[in-house]
N, C-alpha and C. Protein backbone atom coordinates (compact mmCIF):
# COMPACT_ATOMS: atom_id res chain seq x y z
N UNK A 1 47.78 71.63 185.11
CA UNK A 1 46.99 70.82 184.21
C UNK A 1 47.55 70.85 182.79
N UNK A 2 48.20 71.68 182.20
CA UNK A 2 48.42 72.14 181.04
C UNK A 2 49.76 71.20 180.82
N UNK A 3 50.77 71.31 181.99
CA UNK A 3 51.45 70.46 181.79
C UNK A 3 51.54 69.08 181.88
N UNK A 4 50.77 68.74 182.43
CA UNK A 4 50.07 67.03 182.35
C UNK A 4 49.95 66.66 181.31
N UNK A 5 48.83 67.99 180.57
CA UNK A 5 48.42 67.93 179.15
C UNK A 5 49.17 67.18 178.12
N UNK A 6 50.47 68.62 178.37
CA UNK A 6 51.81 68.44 177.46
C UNK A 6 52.47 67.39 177.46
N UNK A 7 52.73 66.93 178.85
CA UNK A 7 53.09 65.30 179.10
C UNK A 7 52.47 64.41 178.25
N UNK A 8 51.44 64.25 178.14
CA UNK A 8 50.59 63.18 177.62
C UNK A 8 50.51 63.06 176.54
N UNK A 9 50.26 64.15 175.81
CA UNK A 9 50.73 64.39 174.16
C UNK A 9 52.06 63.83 173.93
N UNK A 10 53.09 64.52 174.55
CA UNK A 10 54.27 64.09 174.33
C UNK A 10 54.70 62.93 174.23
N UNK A 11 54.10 61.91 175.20
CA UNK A 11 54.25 60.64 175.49
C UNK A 11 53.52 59.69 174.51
N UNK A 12 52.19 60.13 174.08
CA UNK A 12 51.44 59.69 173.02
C UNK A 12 52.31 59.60 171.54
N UNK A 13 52.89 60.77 171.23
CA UNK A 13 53.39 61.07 170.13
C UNK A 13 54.81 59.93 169.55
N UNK A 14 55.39 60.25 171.00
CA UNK A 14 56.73 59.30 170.61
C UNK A 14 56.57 57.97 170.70
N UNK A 15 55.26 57.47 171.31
CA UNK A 15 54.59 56.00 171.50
C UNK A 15 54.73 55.81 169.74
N UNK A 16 53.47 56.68 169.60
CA UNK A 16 52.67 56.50 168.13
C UNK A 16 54.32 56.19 167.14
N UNK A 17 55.07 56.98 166.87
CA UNK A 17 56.45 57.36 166.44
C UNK A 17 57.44 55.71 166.20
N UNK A 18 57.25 55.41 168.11
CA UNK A 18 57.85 54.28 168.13
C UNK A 18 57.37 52.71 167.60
N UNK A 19 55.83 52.75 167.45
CA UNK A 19 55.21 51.57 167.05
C UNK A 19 55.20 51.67 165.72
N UNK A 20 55.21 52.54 165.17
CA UNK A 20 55.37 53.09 163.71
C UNK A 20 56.59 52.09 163.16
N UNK A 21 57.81 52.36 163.82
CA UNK A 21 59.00 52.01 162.96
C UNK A 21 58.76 50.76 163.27
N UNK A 22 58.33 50.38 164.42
CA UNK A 22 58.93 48.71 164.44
C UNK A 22 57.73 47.77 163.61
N UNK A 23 56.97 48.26 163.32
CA UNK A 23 55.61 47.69 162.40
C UNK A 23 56.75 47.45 160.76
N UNK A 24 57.59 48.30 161.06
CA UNK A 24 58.15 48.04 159.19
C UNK A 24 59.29 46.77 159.38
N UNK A 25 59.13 46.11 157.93
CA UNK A 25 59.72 44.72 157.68
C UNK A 25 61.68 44.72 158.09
N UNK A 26 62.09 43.69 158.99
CA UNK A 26 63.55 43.73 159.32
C UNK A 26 64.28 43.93 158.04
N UNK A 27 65.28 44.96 157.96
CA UNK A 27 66.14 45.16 157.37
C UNK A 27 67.04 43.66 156.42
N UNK A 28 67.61 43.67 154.96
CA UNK A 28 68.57 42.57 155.47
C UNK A 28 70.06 43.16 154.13
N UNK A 29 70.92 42.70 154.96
CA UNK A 29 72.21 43.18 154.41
C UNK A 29 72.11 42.92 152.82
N UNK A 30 72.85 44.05 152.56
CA UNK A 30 72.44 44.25 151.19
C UNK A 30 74.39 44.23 150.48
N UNK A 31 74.84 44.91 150.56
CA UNK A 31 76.35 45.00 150.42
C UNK A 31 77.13 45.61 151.45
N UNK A 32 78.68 45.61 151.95
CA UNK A 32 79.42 46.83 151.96
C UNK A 32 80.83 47.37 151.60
N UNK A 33 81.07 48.43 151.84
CA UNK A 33 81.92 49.04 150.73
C UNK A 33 82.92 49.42 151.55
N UNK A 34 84.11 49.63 150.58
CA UNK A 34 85.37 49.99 151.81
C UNK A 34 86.30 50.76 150.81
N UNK A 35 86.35 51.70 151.21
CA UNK A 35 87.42 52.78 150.90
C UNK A 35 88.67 52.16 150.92
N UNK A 36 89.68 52.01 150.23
CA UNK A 36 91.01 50.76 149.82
C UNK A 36 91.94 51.91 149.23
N UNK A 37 93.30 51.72 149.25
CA UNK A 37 94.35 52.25 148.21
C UNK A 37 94.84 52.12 146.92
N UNK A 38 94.60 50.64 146.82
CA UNK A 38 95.26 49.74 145.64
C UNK A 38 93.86 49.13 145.42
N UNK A 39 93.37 49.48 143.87
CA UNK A 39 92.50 48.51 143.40
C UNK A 39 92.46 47.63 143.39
N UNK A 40 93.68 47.51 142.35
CA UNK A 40 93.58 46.13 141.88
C UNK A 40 94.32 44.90 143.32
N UNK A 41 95.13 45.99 143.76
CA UNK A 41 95.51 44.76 144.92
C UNK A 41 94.60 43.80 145.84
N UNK A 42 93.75 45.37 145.83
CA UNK A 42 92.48 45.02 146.59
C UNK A 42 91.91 43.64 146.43
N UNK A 43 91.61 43.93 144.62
CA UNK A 43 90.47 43.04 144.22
C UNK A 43 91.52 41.57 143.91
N UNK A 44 92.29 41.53 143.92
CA UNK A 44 93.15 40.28 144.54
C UNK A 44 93.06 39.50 145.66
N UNK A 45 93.33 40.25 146.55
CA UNK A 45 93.03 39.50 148.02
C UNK A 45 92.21 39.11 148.31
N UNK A 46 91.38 39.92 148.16
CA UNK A 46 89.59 39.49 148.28
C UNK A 46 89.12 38.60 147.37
N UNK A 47 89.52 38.14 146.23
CA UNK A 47 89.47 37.27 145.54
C UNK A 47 90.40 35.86 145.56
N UNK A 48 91.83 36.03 145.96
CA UNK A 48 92.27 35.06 146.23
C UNK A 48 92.85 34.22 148.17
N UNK A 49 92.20 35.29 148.40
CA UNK A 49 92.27 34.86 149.98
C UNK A 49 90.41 34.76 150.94
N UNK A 50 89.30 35.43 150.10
CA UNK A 50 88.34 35.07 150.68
C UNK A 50 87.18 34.71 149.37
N UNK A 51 87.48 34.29 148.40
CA UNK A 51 86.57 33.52 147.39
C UNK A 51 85.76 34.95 146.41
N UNK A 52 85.87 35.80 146.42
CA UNK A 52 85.19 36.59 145.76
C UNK A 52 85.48 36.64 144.35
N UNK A 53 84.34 36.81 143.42
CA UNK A 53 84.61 37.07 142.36
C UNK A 53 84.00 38.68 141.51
N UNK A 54 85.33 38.83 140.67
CA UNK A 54 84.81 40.29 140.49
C UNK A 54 83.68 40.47 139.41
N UNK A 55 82.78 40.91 139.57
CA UNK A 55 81.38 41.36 138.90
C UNK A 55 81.48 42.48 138.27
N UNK A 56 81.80 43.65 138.52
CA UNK A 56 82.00 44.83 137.91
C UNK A 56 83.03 45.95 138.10
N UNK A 57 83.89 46.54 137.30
CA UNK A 57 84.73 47.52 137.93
C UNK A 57 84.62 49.16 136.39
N UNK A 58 85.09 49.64 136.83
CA UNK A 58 84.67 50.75 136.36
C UNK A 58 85.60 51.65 137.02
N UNK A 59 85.95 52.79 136.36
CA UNK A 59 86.88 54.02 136.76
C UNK A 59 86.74 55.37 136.50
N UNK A 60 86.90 56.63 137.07
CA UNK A 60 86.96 57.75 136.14
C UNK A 60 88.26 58.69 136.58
N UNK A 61 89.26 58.80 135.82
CA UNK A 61 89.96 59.36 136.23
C UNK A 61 89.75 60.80 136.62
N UNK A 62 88.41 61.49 135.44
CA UNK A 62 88.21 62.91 135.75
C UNK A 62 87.73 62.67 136.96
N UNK A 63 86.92 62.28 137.89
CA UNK A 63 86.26 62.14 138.68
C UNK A 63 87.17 61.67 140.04
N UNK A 64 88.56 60.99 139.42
CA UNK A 64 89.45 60.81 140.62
C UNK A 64 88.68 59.41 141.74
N UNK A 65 88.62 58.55 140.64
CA UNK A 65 88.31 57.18 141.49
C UNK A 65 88.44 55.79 140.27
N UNK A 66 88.38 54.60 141.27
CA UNK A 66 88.43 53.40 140.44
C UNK A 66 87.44 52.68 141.44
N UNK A 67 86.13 51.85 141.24
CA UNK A 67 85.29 51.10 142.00
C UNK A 67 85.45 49.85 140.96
N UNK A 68 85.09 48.73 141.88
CA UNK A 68 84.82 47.68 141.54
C UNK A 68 83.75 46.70 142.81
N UNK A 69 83.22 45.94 142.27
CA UNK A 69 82.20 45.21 143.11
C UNK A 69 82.10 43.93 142.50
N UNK A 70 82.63 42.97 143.91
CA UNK A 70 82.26 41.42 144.29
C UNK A 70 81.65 40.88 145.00
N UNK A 71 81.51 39.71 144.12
CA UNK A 71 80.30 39.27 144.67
C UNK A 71 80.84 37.28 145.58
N UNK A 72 80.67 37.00 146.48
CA UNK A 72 80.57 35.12 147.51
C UNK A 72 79.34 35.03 147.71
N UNK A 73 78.63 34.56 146.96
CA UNK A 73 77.43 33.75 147.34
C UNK A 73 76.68 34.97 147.38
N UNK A 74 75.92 35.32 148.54
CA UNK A 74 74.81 36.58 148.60
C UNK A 74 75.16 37.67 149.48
N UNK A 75 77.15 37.53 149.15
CA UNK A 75 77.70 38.56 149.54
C UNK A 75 77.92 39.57 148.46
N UNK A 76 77.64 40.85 149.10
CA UNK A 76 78.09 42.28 147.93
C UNK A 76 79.44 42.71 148.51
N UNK A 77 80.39 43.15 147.65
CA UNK A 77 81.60 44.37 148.41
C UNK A 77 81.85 44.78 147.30
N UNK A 78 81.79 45.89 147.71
CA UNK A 78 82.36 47.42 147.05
C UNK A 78 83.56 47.91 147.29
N UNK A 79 84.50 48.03 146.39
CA UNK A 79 86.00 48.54 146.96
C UNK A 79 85.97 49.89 145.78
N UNK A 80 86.40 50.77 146.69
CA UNK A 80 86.45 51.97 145.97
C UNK A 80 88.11 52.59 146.34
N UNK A 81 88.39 53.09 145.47
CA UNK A 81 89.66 53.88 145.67
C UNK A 81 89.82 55.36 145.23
N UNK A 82 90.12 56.31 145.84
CA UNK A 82 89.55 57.71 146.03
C UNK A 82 90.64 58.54 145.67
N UNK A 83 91.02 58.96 145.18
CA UNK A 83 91.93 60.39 145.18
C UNK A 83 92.19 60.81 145.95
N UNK A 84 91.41 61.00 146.58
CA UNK A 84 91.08 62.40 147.50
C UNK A 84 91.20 61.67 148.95
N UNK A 85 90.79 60.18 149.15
CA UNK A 85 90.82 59.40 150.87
C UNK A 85 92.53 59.60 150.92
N UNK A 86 92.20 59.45 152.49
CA UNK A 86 93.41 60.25 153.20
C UNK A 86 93.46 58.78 154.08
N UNK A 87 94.92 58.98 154.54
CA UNK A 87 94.99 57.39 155.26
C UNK A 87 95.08 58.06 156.63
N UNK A 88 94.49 57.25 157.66
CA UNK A 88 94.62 58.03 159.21
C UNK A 88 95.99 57.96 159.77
N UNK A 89 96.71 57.37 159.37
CA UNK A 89 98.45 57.46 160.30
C UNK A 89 99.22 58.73 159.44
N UNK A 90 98.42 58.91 158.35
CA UNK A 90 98.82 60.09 157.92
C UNK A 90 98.66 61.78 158.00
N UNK A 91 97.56 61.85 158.62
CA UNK A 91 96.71 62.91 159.06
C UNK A 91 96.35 63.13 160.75
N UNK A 92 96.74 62.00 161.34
CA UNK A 92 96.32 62.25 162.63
C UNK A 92 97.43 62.39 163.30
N UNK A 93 97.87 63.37 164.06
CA UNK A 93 98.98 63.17 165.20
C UNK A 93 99.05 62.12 166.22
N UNK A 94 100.17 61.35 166.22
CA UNK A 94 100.50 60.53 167.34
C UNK A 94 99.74 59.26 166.71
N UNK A 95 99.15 58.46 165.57
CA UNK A 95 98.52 57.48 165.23
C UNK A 95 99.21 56.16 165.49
N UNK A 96 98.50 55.21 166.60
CA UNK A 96 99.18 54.47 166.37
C UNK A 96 98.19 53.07 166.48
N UNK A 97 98.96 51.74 167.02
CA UNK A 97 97.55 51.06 166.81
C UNK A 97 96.41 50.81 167.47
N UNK A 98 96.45 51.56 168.81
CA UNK A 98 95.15 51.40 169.50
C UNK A 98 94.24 53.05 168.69
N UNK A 99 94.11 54.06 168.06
CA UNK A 99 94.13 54.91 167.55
C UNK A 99 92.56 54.17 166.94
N UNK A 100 91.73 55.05 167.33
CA UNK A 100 90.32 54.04 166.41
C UNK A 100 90.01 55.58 165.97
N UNK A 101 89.08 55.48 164.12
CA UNK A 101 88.66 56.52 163.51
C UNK A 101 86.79 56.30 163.69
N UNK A 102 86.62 57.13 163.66
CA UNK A 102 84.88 57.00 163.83
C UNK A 102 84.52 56.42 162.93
N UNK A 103 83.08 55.59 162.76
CA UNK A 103 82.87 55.57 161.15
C UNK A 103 83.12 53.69 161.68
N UNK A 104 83.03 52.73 160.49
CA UNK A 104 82.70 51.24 160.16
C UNK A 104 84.07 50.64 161.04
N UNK A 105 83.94 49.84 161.42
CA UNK A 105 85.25 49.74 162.64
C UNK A 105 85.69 47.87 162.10
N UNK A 106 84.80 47.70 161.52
CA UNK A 106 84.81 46.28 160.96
C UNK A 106 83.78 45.34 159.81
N UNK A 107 83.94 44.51 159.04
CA UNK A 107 82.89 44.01 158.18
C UNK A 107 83.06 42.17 158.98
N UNK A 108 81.79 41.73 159.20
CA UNK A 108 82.32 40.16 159.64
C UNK A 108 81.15 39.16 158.64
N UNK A 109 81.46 38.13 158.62
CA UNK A 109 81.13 36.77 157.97
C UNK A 109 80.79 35.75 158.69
N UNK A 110 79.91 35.12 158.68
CA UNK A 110 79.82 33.63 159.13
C UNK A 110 80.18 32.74 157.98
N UNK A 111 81.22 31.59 158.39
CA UNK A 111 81.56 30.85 157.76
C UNK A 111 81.35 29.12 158.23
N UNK A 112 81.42 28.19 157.35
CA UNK A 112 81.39 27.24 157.86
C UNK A 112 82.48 26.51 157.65
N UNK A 113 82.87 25.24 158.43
CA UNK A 113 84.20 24.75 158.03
C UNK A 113 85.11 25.77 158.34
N UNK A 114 85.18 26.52 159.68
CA UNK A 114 85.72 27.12 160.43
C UNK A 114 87.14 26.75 160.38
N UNK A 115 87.64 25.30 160.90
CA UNK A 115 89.22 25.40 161.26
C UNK A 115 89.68 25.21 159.55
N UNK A 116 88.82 25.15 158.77
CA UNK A 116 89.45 24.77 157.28
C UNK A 116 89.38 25.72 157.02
N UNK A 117 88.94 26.95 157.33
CA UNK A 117 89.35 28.32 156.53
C UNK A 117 90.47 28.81 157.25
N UNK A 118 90.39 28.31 158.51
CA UNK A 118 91.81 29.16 159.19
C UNK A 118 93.12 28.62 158.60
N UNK A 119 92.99 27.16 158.44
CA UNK A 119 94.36 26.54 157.98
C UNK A 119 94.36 27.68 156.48
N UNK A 120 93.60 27.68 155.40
CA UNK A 120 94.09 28.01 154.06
C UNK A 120 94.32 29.76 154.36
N UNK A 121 93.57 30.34 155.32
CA UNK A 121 94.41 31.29 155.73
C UNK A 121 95.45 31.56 155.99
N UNK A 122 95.67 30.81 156.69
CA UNK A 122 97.23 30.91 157.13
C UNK A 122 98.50 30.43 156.40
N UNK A 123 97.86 29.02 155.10
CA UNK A 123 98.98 28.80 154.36
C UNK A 123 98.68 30.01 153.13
N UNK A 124 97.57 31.00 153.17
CA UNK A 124 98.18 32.11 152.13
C UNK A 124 98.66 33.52 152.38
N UNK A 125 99.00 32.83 153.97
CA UNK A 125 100.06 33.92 154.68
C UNK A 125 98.96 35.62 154.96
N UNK A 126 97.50 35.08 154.93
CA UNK A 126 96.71 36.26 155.57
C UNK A 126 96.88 36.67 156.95
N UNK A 127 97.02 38.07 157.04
CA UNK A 127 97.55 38.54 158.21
C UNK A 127 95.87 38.47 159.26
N UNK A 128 96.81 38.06 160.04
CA UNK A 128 95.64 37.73 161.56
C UNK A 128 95.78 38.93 162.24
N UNK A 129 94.71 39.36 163.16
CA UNK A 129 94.30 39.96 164.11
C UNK A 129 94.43 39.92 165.27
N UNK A 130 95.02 38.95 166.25
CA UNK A 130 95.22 38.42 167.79
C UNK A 130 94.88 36.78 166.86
N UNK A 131 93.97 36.05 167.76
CA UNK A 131 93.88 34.40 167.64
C UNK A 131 92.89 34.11 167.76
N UNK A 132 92.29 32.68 167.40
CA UNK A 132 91.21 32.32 167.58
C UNK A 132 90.60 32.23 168.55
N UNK A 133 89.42 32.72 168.89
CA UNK A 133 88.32 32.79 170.40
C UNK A 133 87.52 32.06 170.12
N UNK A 134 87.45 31.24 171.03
CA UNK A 134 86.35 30.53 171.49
C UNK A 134 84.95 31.62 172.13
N UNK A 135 83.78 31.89 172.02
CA UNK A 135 83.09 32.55 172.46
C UNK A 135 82.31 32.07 173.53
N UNK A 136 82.31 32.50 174.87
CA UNK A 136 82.03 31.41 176.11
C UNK A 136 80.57 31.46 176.02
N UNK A 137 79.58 32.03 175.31
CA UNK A 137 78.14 31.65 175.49
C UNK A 137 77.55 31.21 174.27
N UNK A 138 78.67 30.62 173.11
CA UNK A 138 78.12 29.98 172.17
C UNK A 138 78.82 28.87 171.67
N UNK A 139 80.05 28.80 172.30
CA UNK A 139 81.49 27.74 172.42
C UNK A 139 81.23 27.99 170.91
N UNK A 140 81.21 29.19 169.95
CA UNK A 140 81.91 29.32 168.64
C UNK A 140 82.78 29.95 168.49
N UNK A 141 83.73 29.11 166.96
CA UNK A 141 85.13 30.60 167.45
C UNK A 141 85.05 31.64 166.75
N UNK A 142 85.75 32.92 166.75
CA UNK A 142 85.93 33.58 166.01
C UNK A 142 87.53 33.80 165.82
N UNK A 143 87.71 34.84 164.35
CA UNK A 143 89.09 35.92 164.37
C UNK A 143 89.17 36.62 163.66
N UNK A 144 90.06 37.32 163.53
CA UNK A 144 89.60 38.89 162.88
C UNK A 144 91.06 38.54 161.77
N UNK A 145 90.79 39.00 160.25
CA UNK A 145 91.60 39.02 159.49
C UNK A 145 91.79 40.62 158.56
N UNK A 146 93.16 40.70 158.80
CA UNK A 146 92.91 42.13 157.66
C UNK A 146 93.20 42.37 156.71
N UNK A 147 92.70 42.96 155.74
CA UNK A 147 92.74 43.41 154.33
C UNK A 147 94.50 44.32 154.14
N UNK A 148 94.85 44.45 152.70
CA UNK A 148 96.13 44.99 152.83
C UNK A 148 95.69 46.63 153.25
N UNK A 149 94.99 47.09 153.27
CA UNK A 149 94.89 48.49 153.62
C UNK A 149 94.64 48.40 155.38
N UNK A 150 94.45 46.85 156.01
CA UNK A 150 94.39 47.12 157.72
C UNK A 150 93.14 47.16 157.99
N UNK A 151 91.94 46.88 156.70
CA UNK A 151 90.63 46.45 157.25
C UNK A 151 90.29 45.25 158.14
N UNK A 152 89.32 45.31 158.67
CA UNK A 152 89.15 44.38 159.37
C UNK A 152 87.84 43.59 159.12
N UNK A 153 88.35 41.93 159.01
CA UNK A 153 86.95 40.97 158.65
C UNK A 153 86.81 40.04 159.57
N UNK A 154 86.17 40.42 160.23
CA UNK A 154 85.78 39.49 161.55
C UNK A 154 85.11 37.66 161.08
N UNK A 155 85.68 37.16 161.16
CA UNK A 155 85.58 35.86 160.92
C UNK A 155 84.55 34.65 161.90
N UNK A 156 83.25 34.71 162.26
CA UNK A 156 82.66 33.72 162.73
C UNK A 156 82.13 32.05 162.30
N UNK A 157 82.21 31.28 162.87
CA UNK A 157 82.01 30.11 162.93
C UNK A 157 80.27 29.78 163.14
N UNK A 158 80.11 29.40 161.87
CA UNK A 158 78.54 29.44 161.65
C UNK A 158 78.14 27.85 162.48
């Protein structure tokens, strides 16, 4: 009986627990940030290959960093550059490109005017990811483009 008891509590508790969270208002993207090498290169590309404009940058050398943050429409990004970040082909034995690090694996976008961003992509010589996909349960395409540090911006067709 006691353990029935315990059952039932238990089951009550993580109920109560679970209706709890989902009663609170959906989340909605707010910014994100990416650990980079080159600031300013950074804030180049991202500015002249995906429309961003820079809003704020700031540095401390005692502190061993340089951040800056842009802003596309009611997009945020944060590019930070670290002293101290370590690049993974540098630290990991045997790194190569199937080699995945734990942690943000990609940032993506919906865009519109899909094949018109791919053309000005490609005439500003932005490095691609594989090719454009068609997605078979939404016939939209996608592709993945990367940043000079080998980030990855997944590109969807709004």
């Amino acid at each position: 009986m006691k353990k029935v008891l315990f059952l039932l509590v238990c089951t009550l508790l993580s109920y109560n627990c679970y209706s709890q969270t989902t009663k609170l208002p959906d989340p909605e993207a707010y910014f994100s940030a990416l650990i980079i090498s080159d600031i300013e290169k950074s804030i180049d590309w991202y500015s002249n290959n995906l429309g961003f404009v820079l809003i704020h940058k700031n540095e401390s050398k005692k502190m061993g960093y340089s951040q800056a943050n842009l802003k596309r429409g009611s997009v945020l990004l944060e590019l930070i550059e670290l002293n101290s970040s370590v690049s993974p082909k540098k630290v990991i034995p045997n790194y190569n490109s199937k080699t995945r690090v734990k942690g943000i694996f990609k940032i993506g976008f919906l865009i519109a005017n899909f094949d018109q961003w791919i053309l000005e992509l490609t005439k500003l010589k932005v490095e691609f990811h594989g090719s454009v996909v068609t997605i078979d349960e939404t016939g939209k395409k996608m592709v993945i483009v990367k940043d000079p540090d080998g980030n990855r911006i997944q590109l969807f067709e709004k």
